[in-house]
C-alpha atoms as a PDB file:
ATOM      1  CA  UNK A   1      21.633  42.131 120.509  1.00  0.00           C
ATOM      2  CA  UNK A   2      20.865  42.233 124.206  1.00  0.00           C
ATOM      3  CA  UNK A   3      20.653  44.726 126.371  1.00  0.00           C
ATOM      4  CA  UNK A   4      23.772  43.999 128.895  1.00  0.00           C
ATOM      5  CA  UNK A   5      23.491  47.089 131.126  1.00  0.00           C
ATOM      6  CA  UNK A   6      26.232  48.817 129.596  1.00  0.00           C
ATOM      7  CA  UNK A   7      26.334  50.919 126.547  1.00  0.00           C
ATOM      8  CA  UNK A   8      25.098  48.748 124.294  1.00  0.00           C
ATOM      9  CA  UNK A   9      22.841  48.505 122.241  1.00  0.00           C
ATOM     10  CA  UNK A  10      23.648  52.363 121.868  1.00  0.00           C
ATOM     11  CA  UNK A  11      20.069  53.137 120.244  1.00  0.00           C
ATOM     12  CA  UNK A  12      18.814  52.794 123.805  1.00  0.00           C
ATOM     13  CA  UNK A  13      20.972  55.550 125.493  1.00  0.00           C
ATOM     14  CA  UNK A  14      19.853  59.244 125.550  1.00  0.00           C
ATOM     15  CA  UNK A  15      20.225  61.159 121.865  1.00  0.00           C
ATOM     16  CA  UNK A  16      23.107  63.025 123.206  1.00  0.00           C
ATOM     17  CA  UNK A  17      24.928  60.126 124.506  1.00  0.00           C
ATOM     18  CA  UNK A  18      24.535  58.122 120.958  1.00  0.00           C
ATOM     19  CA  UNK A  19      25.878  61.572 119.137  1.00  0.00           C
ATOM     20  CA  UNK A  20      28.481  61.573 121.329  1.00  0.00           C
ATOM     21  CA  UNK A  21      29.538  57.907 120.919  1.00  0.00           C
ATOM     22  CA  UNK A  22      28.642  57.996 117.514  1.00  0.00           C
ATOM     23  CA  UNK A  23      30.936  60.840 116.787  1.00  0.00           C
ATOM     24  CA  UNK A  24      33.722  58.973 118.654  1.00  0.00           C
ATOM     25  CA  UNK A  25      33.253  55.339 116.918  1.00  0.00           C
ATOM     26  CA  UNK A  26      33.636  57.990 113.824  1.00  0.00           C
ATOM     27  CA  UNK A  27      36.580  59.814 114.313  1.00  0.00           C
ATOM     28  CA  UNK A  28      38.462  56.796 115.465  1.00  0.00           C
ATOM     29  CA  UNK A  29      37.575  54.421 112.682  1.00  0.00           C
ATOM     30  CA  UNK A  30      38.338  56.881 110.151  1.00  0.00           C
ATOM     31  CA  UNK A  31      41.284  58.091 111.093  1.00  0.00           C
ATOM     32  CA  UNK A  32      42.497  54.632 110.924  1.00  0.00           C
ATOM     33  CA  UNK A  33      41.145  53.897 107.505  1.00  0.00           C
ATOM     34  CA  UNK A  34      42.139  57.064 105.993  1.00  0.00           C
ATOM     35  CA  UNK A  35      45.652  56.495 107.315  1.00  0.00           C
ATOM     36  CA  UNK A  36      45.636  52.789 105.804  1.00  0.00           C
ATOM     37  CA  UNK A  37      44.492  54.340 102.916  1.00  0.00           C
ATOM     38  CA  UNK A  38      47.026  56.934 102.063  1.00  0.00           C
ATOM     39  CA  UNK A  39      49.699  54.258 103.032  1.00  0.00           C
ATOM     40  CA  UNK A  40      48.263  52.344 100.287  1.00  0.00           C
ATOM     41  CA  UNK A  41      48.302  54.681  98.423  1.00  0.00           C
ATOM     42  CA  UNK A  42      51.962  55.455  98.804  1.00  0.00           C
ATOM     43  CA  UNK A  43      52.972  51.830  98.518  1.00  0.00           C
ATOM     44  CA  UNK A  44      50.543  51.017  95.254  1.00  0.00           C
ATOM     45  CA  UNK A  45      51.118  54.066  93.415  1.00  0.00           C
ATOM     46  CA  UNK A  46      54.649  55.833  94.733  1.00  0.00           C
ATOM     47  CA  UNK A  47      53.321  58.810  95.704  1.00  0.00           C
ATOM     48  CA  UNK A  48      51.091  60.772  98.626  1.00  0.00           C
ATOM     49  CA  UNK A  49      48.393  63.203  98.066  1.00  0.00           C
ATOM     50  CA  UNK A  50      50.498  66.695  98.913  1.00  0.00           C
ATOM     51  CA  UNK A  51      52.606  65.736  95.808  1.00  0.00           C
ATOM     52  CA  UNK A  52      49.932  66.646  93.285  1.00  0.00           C
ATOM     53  CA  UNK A  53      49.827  70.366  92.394  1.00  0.00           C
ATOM     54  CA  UNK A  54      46.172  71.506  91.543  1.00  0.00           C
ATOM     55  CA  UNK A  55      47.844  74.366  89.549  1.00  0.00           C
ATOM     56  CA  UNK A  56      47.623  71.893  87.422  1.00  0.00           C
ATOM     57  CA  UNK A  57      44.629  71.696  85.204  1.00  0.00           C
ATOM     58  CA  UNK A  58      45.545  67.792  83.637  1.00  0.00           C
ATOM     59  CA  UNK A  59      47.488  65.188  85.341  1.00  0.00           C
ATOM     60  CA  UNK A  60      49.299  61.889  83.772  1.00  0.00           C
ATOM     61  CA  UNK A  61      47.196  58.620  84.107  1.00  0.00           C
ATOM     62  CA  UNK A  62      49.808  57.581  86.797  1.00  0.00           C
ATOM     63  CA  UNK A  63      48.288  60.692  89.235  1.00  0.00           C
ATOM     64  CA  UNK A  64      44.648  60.184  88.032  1.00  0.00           C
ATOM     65  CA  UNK A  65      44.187  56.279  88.792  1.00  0.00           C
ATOM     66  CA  UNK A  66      46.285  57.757  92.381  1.00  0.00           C
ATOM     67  CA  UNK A  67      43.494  60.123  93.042  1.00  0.00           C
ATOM     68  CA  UNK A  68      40.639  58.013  91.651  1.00  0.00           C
ATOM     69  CA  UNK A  69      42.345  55.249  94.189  1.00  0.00           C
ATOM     70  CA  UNK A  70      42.480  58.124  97.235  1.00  0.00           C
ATOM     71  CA  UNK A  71      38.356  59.502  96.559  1.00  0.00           C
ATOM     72  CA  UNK A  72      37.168  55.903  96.331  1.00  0.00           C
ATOM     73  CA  UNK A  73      38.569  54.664  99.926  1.00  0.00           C
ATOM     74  CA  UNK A  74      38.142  57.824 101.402  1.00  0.00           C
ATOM     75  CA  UNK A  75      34.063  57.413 100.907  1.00  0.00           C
ATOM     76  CA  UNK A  76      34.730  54.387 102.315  1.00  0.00           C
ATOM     77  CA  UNK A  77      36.666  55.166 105.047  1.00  0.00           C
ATOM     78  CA  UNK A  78      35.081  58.827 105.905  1.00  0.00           C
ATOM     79  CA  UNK A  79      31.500  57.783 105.620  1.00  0.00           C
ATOM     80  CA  UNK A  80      30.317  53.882 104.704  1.00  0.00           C
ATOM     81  CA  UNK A  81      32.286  51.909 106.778  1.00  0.00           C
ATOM     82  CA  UNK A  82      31.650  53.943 110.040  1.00  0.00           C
ATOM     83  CA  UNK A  83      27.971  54.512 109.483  1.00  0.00           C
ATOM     84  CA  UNK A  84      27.676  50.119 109.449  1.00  0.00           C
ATOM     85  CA  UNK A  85      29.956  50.355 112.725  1.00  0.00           C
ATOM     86  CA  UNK A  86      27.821  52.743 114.590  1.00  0.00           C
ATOM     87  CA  UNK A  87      24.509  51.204 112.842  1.00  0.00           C
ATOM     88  CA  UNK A  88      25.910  47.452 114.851  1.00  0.00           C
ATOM     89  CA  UNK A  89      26.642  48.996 118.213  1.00  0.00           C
ATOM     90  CA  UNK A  90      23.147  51.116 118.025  1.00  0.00           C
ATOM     91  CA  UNK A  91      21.142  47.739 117.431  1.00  0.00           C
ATOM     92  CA  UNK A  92      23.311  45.175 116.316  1.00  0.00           C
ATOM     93  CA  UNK A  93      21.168  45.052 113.279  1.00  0.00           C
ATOM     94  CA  UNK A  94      22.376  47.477 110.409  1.00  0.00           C
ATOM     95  CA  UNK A  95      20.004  46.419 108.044  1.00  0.00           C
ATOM     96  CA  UNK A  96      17.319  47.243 109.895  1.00  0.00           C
ATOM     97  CA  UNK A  97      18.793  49.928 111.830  1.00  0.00           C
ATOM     98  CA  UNK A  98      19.804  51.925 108.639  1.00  0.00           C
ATOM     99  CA  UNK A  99      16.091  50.661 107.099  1.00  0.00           C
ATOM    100  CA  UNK A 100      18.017  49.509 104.228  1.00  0.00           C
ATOM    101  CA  UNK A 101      16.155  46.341 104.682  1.00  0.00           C
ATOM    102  CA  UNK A 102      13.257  46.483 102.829  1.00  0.00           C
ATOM    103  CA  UNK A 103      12.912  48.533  99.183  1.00  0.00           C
ATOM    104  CA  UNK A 104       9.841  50.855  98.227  1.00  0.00           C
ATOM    105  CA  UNK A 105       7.411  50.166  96.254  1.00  0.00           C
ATOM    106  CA  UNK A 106       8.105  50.921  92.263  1.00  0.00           C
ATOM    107  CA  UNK A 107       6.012  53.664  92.341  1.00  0.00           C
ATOM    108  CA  UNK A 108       7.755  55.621  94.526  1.00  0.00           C
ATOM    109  CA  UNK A 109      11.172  54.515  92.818  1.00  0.00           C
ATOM    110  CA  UNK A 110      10.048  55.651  89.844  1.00  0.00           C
ATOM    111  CA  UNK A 111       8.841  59.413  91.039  1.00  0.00           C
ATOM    112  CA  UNK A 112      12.204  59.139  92.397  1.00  0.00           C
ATOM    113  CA  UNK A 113      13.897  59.181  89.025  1.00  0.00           C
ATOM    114  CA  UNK A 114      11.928  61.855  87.819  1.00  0.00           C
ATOM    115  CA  UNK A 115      12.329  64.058  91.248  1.00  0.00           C
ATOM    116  CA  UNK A 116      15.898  63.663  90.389  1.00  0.00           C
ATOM    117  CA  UNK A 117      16.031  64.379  87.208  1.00  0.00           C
ATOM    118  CA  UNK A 118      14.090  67.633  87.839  1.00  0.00           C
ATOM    119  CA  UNK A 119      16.089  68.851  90.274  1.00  0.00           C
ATOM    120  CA  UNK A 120      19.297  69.152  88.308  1.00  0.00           C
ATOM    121  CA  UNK A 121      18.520  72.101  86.226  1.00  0.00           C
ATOM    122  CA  UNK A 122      16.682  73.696  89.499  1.00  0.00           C
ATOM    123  CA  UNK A 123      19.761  72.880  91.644  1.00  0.00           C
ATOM    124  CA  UNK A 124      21.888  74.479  88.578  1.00  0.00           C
ATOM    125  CA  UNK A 125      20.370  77.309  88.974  1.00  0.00           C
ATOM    126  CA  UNK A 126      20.352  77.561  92.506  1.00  0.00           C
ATOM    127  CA  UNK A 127      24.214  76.945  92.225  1.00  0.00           C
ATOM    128  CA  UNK A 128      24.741  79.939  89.817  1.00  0.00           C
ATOM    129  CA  UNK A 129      23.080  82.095  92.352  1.00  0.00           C
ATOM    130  CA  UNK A 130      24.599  80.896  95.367  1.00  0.00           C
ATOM    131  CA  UNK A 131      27.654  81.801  93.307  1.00  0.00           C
ATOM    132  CA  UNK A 132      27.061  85.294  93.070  1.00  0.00           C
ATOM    133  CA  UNK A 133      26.921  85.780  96.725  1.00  0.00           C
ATOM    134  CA  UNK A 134      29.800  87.977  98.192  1.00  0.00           C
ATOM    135  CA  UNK A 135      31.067  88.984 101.648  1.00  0.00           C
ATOM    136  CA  UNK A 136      31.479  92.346 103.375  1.00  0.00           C
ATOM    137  CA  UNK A 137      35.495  93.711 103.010  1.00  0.00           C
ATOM    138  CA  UNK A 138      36.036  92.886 106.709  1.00  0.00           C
ATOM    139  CA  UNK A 139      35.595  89.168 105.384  1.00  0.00           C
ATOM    140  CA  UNK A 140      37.308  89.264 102.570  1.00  0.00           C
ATOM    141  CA  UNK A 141      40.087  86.798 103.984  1.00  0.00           C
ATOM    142  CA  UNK A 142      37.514  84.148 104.621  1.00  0.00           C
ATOM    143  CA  UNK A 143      36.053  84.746 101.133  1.00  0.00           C
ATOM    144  CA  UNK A 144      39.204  84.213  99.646  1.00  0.00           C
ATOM    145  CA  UNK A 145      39.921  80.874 101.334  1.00  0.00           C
ATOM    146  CA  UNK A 146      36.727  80.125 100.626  1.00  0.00           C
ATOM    147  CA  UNK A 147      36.627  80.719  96.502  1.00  0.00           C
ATOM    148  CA  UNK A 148      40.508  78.750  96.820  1.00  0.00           C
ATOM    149  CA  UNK A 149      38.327  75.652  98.261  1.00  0.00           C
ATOM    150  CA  UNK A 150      36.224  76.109  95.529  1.00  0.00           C
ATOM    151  CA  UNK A 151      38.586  76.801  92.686  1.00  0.00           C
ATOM    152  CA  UNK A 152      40.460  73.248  94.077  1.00  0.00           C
ATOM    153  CA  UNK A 153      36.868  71.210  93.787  1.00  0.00           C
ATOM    154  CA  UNK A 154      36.417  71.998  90.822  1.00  0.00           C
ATOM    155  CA  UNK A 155      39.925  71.320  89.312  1.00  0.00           C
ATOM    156  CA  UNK A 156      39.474  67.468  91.508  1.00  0.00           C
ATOM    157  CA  UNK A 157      36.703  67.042  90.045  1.00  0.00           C
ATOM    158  CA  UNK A 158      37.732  67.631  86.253  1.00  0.00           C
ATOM    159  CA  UNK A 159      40.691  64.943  87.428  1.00  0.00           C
ATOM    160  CA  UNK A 160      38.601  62.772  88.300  1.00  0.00           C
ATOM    161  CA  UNK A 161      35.380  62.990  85.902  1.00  0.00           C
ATOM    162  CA  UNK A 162      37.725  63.067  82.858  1.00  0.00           C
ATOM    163  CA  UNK A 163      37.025  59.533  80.855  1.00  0.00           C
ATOM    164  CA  UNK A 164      37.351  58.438  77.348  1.00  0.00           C
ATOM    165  CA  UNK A 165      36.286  54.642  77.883  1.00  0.00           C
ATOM    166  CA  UNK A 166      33.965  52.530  78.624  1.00  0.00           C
ATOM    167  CA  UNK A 167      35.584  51.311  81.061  1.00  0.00           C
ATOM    168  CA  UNK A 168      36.653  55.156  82.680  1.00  0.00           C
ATOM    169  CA  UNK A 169      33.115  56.118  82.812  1.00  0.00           C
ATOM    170  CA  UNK A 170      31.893  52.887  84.701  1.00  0.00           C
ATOM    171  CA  UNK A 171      35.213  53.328  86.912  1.00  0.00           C
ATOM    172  CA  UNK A 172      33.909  56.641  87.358  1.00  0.00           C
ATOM    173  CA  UNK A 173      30.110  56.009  88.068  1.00  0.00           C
ATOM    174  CA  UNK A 174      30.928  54.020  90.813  1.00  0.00           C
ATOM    175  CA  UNK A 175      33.582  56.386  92.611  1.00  0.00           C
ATOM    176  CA  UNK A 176      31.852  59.351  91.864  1.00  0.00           C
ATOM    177  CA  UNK A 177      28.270  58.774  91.843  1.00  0.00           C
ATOM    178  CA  UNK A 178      27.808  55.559  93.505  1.00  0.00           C
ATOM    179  CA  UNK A 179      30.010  55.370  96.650  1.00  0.00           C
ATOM    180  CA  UNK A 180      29.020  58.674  97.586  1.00  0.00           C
ATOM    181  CA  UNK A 181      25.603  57.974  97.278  1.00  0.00           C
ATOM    182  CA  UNK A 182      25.914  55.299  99.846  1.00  0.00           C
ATOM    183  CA  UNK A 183      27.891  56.298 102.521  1.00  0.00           C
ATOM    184  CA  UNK A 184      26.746  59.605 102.697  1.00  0.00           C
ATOM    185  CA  UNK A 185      22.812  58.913 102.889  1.00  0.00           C
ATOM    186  CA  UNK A 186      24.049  56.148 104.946  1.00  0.00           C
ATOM    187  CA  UNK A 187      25.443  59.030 107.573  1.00  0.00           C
ATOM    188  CA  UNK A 188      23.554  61.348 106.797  1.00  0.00           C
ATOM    189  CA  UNK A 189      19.875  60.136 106.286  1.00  0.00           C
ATOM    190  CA  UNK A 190      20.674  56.723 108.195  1.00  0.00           C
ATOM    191  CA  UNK A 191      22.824  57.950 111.254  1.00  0.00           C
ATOM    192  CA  UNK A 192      22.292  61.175 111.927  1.00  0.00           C
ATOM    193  CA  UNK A 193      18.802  62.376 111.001  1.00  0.00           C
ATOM    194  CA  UNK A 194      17.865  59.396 113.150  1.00  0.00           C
ATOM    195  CA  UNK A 195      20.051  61.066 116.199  1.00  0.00           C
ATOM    196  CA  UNK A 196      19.144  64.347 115.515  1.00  0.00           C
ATOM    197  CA  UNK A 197      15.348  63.617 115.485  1.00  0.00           C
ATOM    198  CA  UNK A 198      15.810  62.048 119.019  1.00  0.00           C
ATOM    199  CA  UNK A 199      17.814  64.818 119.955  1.00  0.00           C
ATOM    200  CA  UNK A 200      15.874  67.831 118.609  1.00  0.00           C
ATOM    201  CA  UNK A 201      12.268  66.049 119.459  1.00  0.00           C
ATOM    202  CA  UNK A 202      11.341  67.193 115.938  1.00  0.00           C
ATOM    203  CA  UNK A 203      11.882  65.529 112.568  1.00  0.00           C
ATOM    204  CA  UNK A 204      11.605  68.448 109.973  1.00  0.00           C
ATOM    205  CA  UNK A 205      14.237  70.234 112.802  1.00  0.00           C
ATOM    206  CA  UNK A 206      16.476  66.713 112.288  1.00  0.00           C
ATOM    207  CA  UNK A 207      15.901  67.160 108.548  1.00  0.00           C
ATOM    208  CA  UNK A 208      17.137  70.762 108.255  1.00  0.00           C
ATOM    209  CA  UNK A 209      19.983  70.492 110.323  1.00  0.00           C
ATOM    210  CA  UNK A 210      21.336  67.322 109.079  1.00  0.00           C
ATOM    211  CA  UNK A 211      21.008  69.194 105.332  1.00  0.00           C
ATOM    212  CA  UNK A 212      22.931  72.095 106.466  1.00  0.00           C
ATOM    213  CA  UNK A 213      25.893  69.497 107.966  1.00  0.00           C
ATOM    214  CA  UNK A 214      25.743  67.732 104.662  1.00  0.00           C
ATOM    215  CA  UNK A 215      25.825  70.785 102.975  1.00  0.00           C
ATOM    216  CA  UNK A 216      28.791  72.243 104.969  1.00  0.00           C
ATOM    217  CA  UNK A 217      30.745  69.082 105.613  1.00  0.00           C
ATOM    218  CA  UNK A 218      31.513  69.291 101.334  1.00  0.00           C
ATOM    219  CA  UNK A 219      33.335  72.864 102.239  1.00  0.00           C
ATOM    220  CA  UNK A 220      31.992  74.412  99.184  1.00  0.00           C
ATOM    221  CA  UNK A 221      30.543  77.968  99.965  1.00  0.00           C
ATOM    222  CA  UNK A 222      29.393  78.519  96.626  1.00  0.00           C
ATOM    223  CA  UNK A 223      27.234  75.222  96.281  1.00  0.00           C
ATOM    224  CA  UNK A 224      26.206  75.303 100.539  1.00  0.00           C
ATOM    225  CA  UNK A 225      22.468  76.429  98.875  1.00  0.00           C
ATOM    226  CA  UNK A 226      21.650  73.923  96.565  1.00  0.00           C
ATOM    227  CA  UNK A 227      23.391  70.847  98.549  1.00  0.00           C
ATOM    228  CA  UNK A 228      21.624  72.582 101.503  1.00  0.00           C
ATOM    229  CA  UNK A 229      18.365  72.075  99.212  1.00  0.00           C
ATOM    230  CA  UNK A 230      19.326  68.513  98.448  1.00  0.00           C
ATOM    231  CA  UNK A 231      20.047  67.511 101.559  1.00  0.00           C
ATOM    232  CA  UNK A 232      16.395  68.408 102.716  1.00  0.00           C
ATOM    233  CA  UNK A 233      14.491  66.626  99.848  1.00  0.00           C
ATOM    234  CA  UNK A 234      16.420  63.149 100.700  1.00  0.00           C
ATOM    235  CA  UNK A 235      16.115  63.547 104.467  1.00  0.00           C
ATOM    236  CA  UNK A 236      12.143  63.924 103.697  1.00  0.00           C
ATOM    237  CA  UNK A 237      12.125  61.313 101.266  1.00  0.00           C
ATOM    238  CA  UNK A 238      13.714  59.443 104.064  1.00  0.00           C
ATOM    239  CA  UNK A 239      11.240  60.274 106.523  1.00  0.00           C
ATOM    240  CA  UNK A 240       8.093  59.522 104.441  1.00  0.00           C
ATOM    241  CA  UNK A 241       9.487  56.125 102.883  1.00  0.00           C
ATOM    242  CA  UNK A 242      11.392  54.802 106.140  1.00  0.00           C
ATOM    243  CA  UNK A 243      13.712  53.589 103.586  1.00  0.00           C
ATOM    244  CA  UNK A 244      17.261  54.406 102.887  1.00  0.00           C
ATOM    245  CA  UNK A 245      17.304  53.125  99.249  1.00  0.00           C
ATOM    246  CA  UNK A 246      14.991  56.382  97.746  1.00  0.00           C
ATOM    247  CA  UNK A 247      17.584  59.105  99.047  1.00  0.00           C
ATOM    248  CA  UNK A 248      20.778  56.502  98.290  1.00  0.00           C
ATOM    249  CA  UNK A 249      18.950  56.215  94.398  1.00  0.00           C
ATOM    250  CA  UNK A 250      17.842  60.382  94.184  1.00  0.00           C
ATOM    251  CA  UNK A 251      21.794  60.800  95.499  1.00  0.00           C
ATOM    252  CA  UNK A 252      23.056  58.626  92.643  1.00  0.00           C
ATOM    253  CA  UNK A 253      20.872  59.995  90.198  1.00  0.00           C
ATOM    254  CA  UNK A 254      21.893  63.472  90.558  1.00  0.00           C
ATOM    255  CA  UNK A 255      25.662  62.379  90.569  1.00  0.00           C
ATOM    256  CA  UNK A 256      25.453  59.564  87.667  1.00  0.00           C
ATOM    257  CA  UNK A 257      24.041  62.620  84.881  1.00  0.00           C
ATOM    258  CA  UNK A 258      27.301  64.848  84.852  1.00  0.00           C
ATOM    259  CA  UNK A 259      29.498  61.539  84.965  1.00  0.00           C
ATOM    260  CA  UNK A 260      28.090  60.644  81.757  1.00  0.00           C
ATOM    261  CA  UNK A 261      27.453  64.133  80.368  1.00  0.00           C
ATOM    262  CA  UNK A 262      30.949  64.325  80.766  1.00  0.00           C
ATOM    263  CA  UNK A 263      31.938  61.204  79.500  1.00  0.00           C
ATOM    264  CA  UNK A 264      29.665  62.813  76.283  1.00  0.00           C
ATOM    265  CA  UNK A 265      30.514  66.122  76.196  1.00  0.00           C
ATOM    266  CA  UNK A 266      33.689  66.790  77.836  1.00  0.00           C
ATOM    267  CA  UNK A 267      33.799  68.261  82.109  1.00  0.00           C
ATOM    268  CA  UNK A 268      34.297  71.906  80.384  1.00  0.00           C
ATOM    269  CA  UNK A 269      31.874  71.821  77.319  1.00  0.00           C
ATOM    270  CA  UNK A 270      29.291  70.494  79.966  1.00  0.00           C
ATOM    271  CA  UNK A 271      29.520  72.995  82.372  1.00  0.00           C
ATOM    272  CA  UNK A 272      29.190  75.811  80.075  1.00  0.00           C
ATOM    273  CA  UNK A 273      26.054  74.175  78.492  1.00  0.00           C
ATOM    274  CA  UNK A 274      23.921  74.078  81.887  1.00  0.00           C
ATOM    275  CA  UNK A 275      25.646  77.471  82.494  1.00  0.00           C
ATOM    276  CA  UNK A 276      24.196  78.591  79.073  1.00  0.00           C
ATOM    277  CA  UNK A 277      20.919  77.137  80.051  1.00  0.00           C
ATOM    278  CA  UNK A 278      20.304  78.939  82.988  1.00  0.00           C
ATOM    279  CA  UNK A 279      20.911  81.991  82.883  1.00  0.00           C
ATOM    280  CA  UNK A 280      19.092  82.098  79.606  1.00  0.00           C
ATOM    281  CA  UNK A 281      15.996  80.902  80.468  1.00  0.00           C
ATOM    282  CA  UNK A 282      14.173  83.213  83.025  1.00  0.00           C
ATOM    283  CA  UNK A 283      11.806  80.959  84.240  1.00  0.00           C
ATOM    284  CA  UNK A 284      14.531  77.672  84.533  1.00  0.00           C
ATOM    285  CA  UNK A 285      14.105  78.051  87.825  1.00  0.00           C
ATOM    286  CA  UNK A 286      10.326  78.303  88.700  1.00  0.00           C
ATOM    287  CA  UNK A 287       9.007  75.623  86.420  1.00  0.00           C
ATOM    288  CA  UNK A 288      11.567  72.721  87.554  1.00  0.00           C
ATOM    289  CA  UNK A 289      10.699  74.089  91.626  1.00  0.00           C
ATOM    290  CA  UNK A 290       6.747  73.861  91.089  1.00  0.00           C
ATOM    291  CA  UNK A 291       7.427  70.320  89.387  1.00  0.00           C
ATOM    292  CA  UNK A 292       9.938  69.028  91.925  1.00  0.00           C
ATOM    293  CA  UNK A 293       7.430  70.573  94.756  1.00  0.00           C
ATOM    294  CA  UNK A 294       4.545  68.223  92.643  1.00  0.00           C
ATOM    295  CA  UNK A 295       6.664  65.082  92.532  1.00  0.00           C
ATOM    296  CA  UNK A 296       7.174  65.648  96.375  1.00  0.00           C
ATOM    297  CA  UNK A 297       3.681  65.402  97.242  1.00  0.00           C
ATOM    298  CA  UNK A 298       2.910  62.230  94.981  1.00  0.00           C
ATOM    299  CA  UNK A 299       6.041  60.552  96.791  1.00  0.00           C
ATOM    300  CA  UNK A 300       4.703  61.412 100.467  1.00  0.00           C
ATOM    301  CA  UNK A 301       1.187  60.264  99.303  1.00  0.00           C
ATOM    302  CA  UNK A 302       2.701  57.327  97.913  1.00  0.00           C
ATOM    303  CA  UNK A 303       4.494  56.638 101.172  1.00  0.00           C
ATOM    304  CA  UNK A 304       1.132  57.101 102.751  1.00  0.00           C
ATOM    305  CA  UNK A 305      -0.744  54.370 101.047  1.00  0.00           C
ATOM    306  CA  UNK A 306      -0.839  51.339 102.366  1.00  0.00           C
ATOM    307  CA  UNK A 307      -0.394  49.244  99.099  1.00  0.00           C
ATOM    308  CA  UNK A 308       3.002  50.874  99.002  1.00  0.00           C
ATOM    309  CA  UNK A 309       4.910  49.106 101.923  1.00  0.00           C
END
C-alpha cells in the first residue's frame, strides 16, 4: 500500500495515533458483528442470550448449540476479524504485518509443545492461589461482583466444554481452544504488543502491559495471575520468534488439554483431579516453574540461531 498523505498506511503514524485508530476500527467493527451475531442468533435458534439462566447448572441441546453458536462468532467478531482490519489499514499486508507469514523452525515448535504442556500444572497452581486472595471489608461489594463473574465462567464454561461425541469434542476444540487461540494472539501479540512497544519505547514494558490487558479483558479476578503469567510467556515467545504461530500454538495447547480431559473425564471430575494434584504436591509448583523457565531459554536461543529462520 502507498503512502497517500493521509492516514494510511496507519503503521506509519505516531504509536498513539495507531492505538487510537486502532481502538476505533475496533469498537466499530465489533459492535457491528456482535450485533449481526446475536440477530443470528435469534433468527437460527429462537432465542437471545439474556434468556438463559446460569442458575442453571445443565441446559437442553437446543440452549447449548445457541451458546456454542454465540462464543464461536463472538471470537470472531470481538477479536479475529478486527485484528485483520486494523493489520490492512496499518500496512495493507496482514500477513506480514501480523508475522503470520512465515512459521518457525520445528525446533522451536516442538519446545513449544512441551513449554505448554508444562505450564498447565504450574498455571494450576498459580490459579488455586490467586483464588485464595481476598479483599479488605470496605471492598467487599467489588469482591462480590467479582466471585459472581467468576461463579458465571465457570458455569459457561461447563455449558460449553460438556461433550459426549466425537463430533462434540472436535466442535468444541475449535470454539474453545482454537478460535481463541487465534484472534486473541492475533490482538494481543499481533496488534497490540506491536503498538504498545512503539508507544512505551520498550518491548518487555509492551509485553507486560499487553499481559495484564489480556489478563483483565477475560474479567476473571481469580485467574488475573496465571493469565497475567500466560500472557507474558506468549508475548516473549512473540518477541524472540517474530512469529505469531508459536504464541497462537502455546495458546491452543493450553486450551485443547481440558477440552479433551473433559471430553475423558467429565468438566467436574477434571477439575477436582488437578485440584487434587496441587495442593497435594508441595513442590507442583517449583519443579514445573524451573522447567518452564529452562524451556524458555532453549526457545530464545533457538530464536537466536541463525539456522532457525
Amino acid at each position: 500500500m502507498k503512502d497517500t498523505g493521509g492516514i494510511l498506511p496507519l503503521n506509519s503514524q505516531k504509536p498513539f495515533v495507531r492505538l487510537l485508530v486502532s481502538l476505533m476500527v475496533f469498537l466499530l467493527v465489533s459492535l457491528i458483528l456482535v450485533s449481526l451475531t446475536m440477530l443470528m442468533g435469534k433468527l437460527i435458534f429462537g432465542t437471545v442470550i439474556g434468556d438463559l439462566n446460569t442458575g442453571q447448572i445443565t441446559i437442553d441441546e437446543k440452549q447449548r448449540a445457541y451458546v456454542k453458536f454465540i462464543q464461536a462468532f463472538q471470537h470472531i467478531s470481538l477479536f479475529l476479524a478486527p485484528s485483520l482490519i486494523v493489520a490492512y489499514i496499518m500496512t495493507g499486508n496482514i500477513a506480514a504485518y501480523l508475522k503470520a507469514d512465515h512459521l518457525p523452525a520445528w525446533t522451536q515448535i516442538l519446545f513449544v509443545f512441551i513449554l505448554a504442556l508444562l505450564l498447565i500444572p504450574l498455571i494450576s497452581d498459580l490459579g488455586i492461589w490467586n483464588s485464595k486472595l481476598s479483599f479488605p471489608p470496605w471492598l467487599s461489594g467489588l469482591e462480590n461482583w467479582m466471585m459472581w463473574k467468576e461463579e458465571d465462567a465457570k458455569i459457561l464454561t461447563g455449558w460449553l466444554i460438556y461433550s459426549e461425541s466425537s463430533g462434540g469434542l472436535i466442535v468444541n476444540i475449535i470454539i474453545i481452544a482454537l478460535l481463541p487461540a487465534l484472534g486473541e494472539e492475533f490482538l494481543f501479540r499481533g496488534v497490540l504488543q506491536d503498538i504498545f512497544s512503539g508507544l512505551f519505547r520498550s518491548e518487555h514494558g509492551a509485553i507486560l502491559f499487553t499481559a495484564l490487558l489480556f489478563s483483565i479483558f477475560h474479567l476473571q479476578f481469580y485467574g488475573l495471575v496465571p493469565r497475567m503469567v500466560l500472557g507474558i510467556v506468549y508475548g516473549y515467545l512473540f518477541l524472540w520468534s517474530r512469529s505469531i504461530w508459536l504464541p497462537v500454538l502455546a495458546h491452543f495447547i493450553n486450551n485443547l488439554v481440558p477440552v479433551i480431559l473433559a471430553h475423558r473425564l467429565g468438566w467436574e471430575a477434571m477439575n477436582t483431579d488437578i485440584r487434587d494434584y496441587v495442593q497435594g504436591e508441595g513442590y507442583s509448583f517449583f519443579i514445573p516453574l524451573a522447567l518452564c523457565c529452562l524451556v524458555m531459554f532453549v526457545i530464545r536461543d533457538l530464536a537466536k540461531s541463525p539456522s532457525s529462520g
